[in-house]
PDB file of N, CA and C in Angstrom:
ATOM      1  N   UNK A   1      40.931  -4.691  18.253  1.00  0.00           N
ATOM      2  CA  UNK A   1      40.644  -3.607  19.163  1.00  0.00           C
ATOM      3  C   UNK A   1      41.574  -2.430  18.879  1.00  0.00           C
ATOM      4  N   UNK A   2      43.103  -2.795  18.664  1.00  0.00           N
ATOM      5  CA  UNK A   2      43.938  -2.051  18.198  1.00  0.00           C
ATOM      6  C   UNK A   2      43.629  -0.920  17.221  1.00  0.00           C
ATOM      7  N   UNK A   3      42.633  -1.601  15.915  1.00  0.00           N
ATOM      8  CA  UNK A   3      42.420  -1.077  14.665  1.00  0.00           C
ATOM      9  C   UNK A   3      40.950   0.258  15.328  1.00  0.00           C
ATOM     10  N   UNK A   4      40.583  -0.411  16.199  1.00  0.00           N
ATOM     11  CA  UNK A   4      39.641   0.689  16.427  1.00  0.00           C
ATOM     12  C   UNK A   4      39.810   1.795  17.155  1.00  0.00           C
ATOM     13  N   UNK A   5      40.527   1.814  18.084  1.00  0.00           N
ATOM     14  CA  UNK A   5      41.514   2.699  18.649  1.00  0.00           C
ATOM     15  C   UNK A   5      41.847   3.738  17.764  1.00  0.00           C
ATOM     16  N   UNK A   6      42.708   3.101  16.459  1.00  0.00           N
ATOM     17  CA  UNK A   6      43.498   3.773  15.947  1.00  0.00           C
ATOM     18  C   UNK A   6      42.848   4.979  15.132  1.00  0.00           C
ATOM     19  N   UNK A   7      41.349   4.238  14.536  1.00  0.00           N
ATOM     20  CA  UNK A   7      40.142   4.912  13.695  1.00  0.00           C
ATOM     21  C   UNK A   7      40.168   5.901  14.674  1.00  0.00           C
ATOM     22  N   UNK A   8      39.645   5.805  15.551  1.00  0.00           N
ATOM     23  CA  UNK A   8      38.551   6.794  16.419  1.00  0.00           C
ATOM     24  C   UNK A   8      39.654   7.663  16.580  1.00  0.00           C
ATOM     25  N   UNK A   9      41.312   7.607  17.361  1.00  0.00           N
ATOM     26  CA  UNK A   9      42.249   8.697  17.073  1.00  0.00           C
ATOM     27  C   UNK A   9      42.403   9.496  15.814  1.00  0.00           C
ATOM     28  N   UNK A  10      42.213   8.626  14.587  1.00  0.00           N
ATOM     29  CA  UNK A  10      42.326   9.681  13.466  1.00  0.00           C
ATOM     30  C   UNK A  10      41.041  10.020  13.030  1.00  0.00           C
ATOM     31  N   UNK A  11      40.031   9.802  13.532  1.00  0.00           N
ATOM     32  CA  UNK A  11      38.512  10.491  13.185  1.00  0.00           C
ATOM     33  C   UNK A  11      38.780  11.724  14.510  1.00  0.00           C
ATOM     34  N   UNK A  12      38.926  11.662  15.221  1.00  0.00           N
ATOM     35  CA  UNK A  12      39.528  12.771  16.591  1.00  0.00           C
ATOM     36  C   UNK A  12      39.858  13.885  15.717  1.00  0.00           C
ATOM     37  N   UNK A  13      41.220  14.099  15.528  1.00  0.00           N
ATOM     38  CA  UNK A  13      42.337  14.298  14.809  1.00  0.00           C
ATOM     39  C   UNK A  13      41.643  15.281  13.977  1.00  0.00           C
ATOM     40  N   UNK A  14      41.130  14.563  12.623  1.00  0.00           N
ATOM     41  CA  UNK A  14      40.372  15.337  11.616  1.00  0.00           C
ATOM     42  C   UNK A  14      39.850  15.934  11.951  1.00  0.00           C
ATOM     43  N   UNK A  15      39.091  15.700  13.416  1.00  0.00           N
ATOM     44  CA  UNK A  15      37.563  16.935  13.395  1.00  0.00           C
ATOM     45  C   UNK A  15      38.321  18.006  13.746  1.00  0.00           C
ATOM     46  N   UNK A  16      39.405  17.807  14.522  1.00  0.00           N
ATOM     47  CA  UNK A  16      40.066  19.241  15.665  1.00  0.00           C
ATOM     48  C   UNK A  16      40.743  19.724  14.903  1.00  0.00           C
ATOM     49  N   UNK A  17      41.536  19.477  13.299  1.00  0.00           N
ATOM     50  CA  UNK A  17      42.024  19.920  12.506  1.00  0.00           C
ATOM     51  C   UNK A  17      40.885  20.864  11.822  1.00  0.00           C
ATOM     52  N   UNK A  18      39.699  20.201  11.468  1.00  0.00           N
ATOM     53  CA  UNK A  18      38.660  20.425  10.624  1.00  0.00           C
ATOM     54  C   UNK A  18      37.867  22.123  11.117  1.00  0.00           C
ATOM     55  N   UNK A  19      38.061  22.249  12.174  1.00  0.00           N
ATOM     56  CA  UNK A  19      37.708  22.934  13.740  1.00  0.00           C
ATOM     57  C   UNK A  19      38.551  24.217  13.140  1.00  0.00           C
ATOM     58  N   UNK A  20      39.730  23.749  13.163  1.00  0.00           N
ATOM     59  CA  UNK A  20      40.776  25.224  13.267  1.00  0.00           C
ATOM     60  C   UNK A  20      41.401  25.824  11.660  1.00  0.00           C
ATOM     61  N   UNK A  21      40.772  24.782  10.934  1.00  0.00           N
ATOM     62  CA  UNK A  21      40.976  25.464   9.330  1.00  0.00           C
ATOM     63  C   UNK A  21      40.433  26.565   8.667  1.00  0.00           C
ATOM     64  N   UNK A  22      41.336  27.529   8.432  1.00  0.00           N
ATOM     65  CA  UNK A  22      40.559  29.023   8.481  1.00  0.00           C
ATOM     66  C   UNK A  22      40.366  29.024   6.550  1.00  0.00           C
ATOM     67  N   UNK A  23      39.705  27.881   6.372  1.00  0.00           N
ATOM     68  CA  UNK A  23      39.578  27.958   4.693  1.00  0.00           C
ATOM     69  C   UNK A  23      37.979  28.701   4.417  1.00  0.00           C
ATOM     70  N   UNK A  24      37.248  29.201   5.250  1.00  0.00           N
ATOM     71  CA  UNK A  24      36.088  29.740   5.212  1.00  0.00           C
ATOM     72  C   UNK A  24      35.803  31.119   5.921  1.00  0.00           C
ATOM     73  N   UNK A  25      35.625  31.787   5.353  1.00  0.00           N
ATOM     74  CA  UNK A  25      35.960  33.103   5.892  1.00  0.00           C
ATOM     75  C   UNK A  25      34.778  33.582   6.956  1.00  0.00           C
ATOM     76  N   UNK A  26      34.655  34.126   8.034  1.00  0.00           N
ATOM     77  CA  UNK A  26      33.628  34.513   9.679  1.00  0.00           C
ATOM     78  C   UNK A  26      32.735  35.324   8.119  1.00  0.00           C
ATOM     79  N   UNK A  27      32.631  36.255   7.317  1.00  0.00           N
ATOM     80  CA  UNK A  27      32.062  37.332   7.288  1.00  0.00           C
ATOM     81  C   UNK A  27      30.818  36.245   6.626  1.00  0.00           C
ATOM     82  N   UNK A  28      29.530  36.871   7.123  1.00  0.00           N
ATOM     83  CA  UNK A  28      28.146  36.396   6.970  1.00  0.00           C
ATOM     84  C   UNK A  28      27.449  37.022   5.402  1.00  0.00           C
ATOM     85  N   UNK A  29      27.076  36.216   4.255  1.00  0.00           N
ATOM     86  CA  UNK A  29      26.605  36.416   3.074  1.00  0.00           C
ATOM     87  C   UNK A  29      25.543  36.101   3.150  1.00  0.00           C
ATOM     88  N   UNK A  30      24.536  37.435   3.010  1.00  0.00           N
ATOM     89  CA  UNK A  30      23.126  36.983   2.498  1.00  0.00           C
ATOM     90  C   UNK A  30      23.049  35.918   1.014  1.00  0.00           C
ATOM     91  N   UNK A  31      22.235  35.337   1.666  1.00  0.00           N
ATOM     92  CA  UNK A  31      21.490  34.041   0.426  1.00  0.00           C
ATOM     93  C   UNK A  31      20.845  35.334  -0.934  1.00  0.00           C
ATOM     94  N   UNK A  32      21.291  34.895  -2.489  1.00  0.00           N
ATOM     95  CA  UNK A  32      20.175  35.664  -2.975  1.00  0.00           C
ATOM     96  C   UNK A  32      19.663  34.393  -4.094  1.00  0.00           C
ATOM     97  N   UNK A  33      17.822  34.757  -3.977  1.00  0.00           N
ATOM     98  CA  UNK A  33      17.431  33.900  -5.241  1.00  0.00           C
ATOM     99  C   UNK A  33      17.473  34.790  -6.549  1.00  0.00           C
ATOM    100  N   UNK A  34      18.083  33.828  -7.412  1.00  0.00           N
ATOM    101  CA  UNK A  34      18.066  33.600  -8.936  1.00  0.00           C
ATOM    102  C   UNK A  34      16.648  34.907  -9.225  1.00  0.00           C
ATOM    103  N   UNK A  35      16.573  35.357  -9.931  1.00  0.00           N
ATOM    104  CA  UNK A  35      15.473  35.960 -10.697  1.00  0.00           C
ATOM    105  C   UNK A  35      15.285  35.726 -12.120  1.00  0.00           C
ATOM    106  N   UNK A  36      14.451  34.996 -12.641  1.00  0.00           N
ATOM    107  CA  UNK A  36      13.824  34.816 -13.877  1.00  0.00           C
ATOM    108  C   UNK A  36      12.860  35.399 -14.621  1.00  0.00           C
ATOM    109  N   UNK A  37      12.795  36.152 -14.902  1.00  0.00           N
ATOM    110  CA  UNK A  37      11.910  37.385 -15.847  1.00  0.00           C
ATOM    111  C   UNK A  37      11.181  36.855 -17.190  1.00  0.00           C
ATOM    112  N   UNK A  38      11.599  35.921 -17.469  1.00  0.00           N
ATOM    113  CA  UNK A  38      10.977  35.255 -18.745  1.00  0.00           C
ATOM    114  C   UNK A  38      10.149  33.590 -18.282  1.00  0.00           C
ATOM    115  N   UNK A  39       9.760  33.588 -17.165  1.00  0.00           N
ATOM    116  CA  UNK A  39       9.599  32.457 -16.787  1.00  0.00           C
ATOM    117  C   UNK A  39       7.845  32.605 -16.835  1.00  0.00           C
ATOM    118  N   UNK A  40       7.261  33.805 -16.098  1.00  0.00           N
ATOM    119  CA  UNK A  40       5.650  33.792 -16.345  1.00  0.00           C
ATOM    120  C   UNK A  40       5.403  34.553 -17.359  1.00  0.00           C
ATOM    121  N   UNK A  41       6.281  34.701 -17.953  1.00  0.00           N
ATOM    122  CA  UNK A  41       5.724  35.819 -19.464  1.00  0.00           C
ATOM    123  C   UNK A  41       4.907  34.968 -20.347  1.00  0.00           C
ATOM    124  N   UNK A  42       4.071  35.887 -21.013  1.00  0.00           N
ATOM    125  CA  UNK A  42       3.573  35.303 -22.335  1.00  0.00           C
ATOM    126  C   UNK A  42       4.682  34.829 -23.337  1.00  0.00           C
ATOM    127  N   UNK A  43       5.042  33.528 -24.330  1.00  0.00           N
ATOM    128  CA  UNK A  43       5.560  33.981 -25.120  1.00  0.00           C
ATOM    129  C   UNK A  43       5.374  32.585 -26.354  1.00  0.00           C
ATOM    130  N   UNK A  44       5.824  32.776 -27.640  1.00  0.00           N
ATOM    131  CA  UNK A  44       5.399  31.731 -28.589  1.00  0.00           C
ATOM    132  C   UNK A  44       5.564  30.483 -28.174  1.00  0.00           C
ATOM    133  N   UNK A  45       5.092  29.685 -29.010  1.00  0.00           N
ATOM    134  CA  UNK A  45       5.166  28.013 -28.557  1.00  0.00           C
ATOM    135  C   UNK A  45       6.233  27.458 -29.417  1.00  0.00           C
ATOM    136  N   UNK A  46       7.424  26.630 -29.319  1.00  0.00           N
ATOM    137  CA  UNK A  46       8.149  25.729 -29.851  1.00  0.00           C
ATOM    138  C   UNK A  46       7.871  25.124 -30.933  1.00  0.00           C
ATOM    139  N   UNK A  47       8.165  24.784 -32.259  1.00  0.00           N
ATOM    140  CA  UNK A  47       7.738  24.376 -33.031  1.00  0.00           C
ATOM    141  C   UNK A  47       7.501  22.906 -32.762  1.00  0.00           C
ATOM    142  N   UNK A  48       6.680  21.904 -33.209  1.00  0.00           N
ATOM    143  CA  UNK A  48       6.544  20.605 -33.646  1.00  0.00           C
ATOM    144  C   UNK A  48       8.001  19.762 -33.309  1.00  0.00           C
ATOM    145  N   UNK A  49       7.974  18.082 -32.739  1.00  0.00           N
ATOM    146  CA  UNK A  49       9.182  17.853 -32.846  1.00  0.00           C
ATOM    147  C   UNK A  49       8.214  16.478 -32.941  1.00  0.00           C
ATOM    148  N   UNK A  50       8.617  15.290 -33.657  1.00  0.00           N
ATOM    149  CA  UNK A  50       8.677  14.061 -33.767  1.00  0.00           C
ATOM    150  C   UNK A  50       9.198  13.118 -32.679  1.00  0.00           C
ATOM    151  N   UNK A  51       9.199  12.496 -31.787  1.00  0.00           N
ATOM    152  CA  UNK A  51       9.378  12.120 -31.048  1.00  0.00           C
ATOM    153  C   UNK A  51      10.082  10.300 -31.321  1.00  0.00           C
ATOM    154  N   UNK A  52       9.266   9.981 -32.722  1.00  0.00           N
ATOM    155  CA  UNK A  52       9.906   8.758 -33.440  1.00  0.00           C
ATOM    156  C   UNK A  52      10.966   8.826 -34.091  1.00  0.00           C
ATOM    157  N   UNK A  53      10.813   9.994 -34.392  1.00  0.00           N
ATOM    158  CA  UNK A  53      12.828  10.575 -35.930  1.00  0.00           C
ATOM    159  C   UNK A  53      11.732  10.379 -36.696  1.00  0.00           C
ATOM    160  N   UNK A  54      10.697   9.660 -37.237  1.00  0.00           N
ATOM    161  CA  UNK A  54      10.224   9.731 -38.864  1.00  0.00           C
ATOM    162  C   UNK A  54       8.773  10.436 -38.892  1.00  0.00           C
ATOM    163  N   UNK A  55       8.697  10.981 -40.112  1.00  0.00           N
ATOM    164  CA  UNK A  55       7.990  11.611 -40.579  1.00  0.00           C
ATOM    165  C   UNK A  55       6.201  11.224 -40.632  1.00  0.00           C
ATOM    166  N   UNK A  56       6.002   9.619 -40.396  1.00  0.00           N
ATOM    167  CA  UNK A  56       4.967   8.995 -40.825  1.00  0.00           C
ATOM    168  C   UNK A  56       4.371   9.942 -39.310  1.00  0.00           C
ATOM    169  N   UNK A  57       2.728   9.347 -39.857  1.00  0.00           N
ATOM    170  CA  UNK A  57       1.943   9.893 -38.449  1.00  0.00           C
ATOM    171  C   UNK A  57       1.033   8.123 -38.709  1.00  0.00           C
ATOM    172  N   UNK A  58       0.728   7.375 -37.528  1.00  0.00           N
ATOM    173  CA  UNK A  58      -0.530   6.703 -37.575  1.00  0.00           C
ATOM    174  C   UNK A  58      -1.318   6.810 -36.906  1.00  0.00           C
ATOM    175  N   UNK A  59      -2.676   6.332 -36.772  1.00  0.00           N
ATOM    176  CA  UNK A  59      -3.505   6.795 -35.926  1.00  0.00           C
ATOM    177  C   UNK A  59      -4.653   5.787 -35.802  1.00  0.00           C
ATOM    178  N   UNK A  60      -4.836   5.166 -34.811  1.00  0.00           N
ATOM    179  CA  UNK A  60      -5.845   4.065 -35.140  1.00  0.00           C
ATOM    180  C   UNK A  60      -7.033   4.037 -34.647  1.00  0.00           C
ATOM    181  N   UNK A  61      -8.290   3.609 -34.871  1.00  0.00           N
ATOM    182  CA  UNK A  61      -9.638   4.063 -34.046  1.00  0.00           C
ATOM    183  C   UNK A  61     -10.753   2.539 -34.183  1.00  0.00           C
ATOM    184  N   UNK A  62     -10.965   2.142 -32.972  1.00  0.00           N
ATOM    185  CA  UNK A  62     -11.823   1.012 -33.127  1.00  0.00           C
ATOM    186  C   UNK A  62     -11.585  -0.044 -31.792  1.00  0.00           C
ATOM    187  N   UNK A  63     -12.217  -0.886 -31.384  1.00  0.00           N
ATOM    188  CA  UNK A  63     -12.525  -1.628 -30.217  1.00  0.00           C
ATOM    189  C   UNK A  63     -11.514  -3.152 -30.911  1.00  0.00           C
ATOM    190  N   UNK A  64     -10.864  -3.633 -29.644  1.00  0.00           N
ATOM    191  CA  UNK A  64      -9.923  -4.873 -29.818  1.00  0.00           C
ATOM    192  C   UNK A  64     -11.001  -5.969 -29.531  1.00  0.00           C
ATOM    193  N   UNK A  65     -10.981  -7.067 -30.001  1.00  0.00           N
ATOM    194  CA  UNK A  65     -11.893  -8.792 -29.487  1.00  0.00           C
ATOM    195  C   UNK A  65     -11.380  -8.897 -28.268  1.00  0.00           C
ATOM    196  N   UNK A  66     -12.393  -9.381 -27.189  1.00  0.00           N
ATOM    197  CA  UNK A  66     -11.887  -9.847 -26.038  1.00  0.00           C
ATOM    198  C   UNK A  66     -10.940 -11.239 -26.006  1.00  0.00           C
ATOM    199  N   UNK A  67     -10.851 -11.602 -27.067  1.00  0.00           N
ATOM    200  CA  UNK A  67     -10.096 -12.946 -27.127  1.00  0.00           C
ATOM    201  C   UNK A  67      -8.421 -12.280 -27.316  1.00  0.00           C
ATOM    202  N   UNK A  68      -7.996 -11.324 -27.924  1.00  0.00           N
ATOM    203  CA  UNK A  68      -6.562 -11.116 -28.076  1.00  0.00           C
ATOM    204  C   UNK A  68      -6.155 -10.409 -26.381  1.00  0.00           C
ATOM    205  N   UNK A  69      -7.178 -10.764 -25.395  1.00  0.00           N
ATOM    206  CA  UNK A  69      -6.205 -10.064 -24.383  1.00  0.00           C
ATOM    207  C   UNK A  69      -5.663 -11.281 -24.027  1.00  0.00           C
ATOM    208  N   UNK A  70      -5.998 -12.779 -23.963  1.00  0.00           N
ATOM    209  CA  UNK A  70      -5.631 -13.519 -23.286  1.00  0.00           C
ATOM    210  C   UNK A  70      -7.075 -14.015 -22.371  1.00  0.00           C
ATOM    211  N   UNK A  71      -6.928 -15.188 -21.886  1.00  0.00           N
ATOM    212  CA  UNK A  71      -8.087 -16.539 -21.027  1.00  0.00           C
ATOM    213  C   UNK A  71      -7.793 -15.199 -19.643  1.00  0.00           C
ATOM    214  N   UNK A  72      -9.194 -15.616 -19.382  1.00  0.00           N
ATOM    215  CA  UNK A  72      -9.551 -15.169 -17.775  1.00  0.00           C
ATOM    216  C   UNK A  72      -9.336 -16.376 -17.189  1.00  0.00           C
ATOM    217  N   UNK A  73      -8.377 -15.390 -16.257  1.00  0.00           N
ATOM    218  CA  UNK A  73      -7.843 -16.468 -14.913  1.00  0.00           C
ATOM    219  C   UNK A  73      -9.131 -16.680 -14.117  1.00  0.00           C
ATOM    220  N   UNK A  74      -9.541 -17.833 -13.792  1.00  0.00           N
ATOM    221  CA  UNK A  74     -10.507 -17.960 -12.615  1.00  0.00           C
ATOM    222  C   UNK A  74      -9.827 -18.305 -11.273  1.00  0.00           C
ATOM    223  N   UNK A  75      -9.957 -17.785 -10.395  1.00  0.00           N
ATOM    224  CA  UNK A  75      -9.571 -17.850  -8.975  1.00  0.00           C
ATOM    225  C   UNK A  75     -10.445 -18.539  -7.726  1.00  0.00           C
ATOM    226  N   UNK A  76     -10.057 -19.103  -7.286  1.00  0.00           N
ATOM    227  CA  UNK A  76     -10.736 -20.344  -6.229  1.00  0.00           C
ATOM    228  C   UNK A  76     -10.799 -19.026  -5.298  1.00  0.00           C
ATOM    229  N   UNK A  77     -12.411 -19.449  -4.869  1.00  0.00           N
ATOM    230  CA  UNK A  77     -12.602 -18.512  -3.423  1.00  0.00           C
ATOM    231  C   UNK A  77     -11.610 -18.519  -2.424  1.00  0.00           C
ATOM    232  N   UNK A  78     -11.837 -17.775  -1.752  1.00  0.00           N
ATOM    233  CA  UNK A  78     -10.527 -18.104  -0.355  1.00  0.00           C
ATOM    234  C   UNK A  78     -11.258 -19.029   0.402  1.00  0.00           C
ATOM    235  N   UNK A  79     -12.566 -18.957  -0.010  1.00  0.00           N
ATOM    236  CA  UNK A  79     -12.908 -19.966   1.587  1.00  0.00           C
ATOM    237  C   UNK A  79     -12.582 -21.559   1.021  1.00  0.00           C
ATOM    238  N   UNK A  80     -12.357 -22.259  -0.011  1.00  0.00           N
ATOM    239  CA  UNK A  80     -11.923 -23.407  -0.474  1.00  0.00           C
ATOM    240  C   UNK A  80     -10.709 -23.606  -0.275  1.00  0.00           C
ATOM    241  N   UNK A  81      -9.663 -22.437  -0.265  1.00  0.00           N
ATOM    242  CA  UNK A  81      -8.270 -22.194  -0.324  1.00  0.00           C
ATOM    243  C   UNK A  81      -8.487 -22.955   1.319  1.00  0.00           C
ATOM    244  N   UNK A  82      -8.666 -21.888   2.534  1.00  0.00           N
ATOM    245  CA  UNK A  82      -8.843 -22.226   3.509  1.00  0.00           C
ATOM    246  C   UNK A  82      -9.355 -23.779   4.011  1.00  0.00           C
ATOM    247  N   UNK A  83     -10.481 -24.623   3.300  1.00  0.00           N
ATOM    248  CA  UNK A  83     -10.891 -25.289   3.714  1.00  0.00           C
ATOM    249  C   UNK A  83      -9.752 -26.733   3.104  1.00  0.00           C
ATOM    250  N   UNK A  84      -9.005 -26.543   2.285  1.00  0.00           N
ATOM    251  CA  UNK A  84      -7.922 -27.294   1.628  1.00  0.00           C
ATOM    252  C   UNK A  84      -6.756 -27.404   2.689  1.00  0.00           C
ATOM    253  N   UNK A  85      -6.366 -25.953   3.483  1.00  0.00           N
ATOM    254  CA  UNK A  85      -5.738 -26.373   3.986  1.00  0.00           C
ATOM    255  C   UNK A  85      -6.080 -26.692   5.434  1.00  0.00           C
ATOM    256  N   UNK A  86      -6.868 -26.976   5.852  1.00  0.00           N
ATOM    257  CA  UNK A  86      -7.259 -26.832   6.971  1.00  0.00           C
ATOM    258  C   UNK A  86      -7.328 -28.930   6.836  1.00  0.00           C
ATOM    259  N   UNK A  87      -8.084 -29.455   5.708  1.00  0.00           N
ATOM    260  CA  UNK A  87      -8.140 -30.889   5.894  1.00  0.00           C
ATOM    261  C   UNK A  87      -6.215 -31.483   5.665  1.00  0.00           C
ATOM    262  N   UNK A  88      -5.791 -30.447   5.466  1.00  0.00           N
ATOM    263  CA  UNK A  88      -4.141 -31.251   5.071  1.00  0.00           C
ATOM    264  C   UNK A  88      -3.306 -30.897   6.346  1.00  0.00           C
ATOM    265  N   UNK A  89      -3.937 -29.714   7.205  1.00  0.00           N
ATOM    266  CA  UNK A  89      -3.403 -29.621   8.939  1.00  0.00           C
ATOM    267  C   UNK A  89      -3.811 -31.076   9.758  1.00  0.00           C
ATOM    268  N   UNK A  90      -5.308 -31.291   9.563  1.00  0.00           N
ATOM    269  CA  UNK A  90      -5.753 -32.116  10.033  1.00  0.00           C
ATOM    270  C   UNK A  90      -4.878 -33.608   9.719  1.00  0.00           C
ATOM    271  N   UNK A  91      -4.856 -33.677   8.955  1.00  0.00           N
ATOM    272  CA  UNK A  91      -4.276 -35.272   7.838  1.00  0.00           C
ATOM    273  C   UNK A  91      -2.573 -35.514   8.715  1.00  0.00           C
ATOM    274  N   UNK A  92      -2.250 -34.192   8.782  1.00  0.00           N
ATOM    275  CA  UNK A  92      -0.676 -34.725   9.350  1.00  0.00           C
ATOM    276  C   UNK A  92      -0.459 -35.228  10.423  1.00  0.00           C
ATOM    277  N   UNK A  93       0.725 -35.801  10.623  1.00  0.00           N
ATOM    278  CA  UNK A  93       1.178 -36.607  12.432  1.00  0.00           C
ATOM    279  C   UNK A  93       1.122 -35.536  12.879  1.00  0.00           C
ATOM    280  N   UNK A  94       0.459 -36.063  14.616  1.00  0.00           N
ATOM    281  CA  UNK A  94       0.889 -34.843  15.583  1.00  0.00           C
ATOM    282  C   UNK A  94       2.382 -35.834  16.504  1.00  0.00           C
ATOM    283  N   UNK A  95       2.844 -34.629  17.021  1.00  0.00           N
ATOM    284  CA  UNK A  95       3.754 -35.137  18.275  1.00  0.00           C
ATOM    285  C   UNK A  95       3.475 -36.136  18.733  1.00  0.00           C
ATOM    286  N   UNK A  96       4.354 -36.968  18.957  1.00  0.00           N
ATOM    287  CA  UNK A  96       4.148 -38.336  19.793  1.00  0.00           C
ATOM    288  C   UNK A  96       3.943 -37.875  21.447  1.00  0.00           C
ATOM    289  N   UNK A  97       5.027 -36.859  22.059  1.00  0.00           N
ATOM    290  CA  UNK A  97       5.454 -36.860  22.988  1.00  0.00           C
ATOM    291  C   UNK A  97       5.151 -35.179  23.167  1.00  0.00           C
ATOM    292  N   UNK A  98       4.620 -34.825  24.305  1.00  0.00           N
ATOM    293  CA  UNK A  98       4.168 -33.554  24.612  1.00  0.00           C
ATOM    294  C   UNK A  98       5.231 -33.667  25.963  1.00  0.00           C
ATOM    295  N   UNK A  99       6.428 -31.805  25.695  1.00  0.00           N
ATOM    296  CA  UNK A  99       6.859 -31.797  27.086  1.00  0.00           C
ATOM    297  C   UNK A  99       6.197 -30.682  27.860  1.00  0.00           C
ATOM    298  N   UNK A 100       6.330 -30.256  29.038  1.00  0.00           N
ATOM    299  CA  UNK A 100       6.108 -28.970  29.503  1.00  0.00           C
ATOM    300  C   UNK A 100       7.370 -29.132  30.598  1.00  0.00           C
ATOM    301  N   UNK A 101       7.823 -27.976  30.609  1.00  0.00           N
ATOM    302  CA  UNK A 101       8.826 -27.630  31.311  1.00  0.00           C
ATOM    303  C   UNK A 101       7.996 -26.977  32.640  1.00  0.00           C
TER     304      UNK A 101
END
């Protein structure tokens, strides 16, 4: 309890110090935006850059076999999902002993 005391006095402290520090001067500065003059201009395009480091280019054109993607997963309906668990709710012990308060 001590330790929290002690926080909250020196969080106090700071703000009322923080309050009377004349490191920011009263006089009020308009905001100004940046101006960019070359930003909607027309102007040339950048040359070419490689994006690999090497020089090669490849380029490939043509349809993959449906066999290199991998087996289609088949998925059990939900209503089997459901009806699976519904006979394994059924199958378990119930309570021996029912209370009501």
């Amino acid at each position: 309890m001590k330790t929290i005391a002690i926080a909250f006095c020196f969080l106090c402290a700071t703000a009322a110090f923080g309050q009377n520090a004349p490191v920011i001067s009263n006089n009020p500065q308009p905001t100004e935006v940046p101006d960019h003059p070359w930003h909607a201009s027309q102007h040339s395009m950048a040359t070419d850059s490689n994006l690999r480091g090497s020089a090669d280019y490849s380029y490939e054109h043509g349809d993959r076999p449906l066999w290199e993607f991998g087996p289609v997963k088949e998925e059990r309906p939900l209503g089997d999902i459901a009806r699976d668990y519904r006979k394994i709710h059924l199958a378990e012990r119930k309570a021996a002993v029912v209370m009501n308060k």
